[in-house]
Protein backbone atom coordinates (compact mmCIF):
# COMPACT_ATOMS: atom_id res chain seq x y z
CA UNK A 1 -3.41 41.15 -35.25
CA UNK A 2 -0.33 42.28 -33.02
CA UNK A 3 2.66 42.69 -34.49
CA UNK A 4 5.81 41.29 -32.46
CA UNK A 5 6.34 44.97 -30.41
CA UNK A 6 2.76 44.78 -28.89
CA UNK A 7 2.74 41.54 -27.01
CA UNK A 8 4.23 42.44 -23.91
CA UNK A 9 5.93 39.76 -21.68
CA UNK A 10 2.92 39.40 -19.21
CA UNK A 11 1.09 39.07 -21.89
CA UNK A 12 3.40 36.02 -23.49
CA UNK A 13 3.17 34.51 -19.95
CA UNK A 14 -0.60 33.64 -20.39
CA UNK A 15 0.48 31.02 -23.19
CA UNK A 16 3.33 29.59 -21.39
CA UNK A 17 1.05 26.44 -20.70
CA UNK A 18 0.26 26.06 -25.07
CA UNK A 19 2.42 24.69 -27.22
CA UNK A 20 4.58 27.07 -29.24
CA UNK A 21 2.73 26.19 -32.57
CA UNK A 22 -0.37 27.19 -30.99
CA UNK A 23 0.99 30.11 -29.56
CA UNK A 24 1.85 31.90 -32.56
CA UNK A 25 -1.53 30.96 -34.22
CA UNK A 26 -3.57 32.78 -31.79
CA UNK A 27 -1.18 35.55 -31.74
CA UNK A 28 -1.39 35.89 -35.63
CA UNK A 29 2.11 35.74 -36.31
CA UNK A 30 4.32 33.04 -37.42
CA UNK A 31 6.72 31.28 -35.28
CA UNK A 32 9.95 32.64 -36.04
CA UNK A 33 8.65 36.02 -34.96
CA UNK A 34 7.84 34.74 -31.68
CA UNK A 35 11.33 32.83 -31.23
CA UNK A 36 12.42 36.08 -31.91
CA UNK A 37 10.35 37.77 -29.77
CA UNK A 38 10.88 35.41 -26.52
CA UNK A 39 14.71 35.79 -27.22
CA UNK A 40 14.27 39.62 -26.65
CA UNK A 41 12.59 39.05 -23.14
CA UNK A 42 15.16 36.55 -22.51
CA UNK A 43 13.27 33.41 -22.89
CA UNK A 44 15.76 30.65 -24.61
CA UNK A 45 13.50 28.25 -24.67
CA UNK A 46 9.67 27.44 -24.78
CA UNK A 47 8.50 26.63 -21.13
CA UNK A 48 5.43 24.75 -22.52
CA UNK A 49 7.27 20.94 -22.02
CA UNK A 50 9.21 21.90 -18.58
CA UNK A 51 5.67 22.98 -16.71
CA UNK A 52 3.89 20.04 -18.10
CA UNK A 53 6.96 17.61 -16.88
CA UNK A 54 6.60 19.56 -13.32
CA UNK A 55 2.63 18.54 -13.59
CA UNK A 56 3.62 15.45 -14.21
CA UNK A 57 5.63 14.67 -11.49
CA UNK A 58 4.00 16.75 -9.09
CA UNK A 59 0.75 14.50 -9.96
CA UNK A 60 2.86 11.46 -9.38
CA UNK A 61 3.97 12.37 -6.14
CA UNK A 62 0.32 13.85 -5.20
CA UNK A 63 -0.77 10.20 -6.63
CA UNK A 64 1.70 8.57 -4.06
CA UNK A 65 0.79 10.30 -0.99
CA UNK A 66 -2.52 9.17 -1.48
CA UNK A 67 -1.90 5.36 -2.49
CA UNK A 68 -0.20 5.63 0.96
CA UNK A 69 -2.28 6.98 3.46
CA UNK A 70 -0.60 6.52 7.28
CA UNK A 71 -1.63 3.33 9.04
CA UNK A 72 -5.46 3.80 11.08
CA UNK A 73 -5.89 0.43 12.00
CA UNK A 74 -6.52 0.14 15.92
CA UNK A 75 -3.32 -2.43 16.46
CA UNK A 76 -0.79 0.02 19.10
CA UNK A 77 2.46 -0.84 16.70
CA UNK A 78 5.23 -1.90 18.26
CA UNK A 79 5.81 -1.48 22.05
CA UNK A 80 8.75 0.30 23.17
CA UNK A 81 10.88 -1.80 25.58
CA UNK A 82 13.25 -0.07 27.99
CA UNK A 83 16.57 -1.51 27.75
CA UNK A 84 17.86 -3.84 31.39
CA UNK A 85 19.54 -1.61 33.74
């Protein structure tokens, strides 16, 4: 089991998507030690629910581009009219 010192910041960033709960479980240590330890690096706050609200909206507008697709029907559009000289 690492101890706070060993996990390294790269390391930390491979759990960035798990909750913080979960985070400290796999890492063997409880969860004020890794507050404490993401505080050292910097880290004020667990990213965990800011990347999954990104996901979220990045689905929604991925979801909206599609539901949208640009017009393929064989109608021209509108014709262009060039204004009386």
């Amino acid at each position: 089991m690492p101890t706070t010192k060993d996990v390294t910041l790269e390391e930390l960033s491979k759990y960035f998507h798990l909750p913080e709960k979960a985070v400290a479980k796999q890492l063997g240590i409880c969860l004020t030690s890794l507050k404490k330890l993401c505080r050292g690096y910097g880290i004020t706050r667990w990213p965990f629910r800011k990347l999954k609200s990104i996901q979220r909206t990045m689905s929604k507008v991925c979801e909206g581009s599609d539901a949208n697709p640009p017009s393929t029907s064989s109608s021209p559009g509108p014709i262009p009219v060039a204004a009386p000289s």
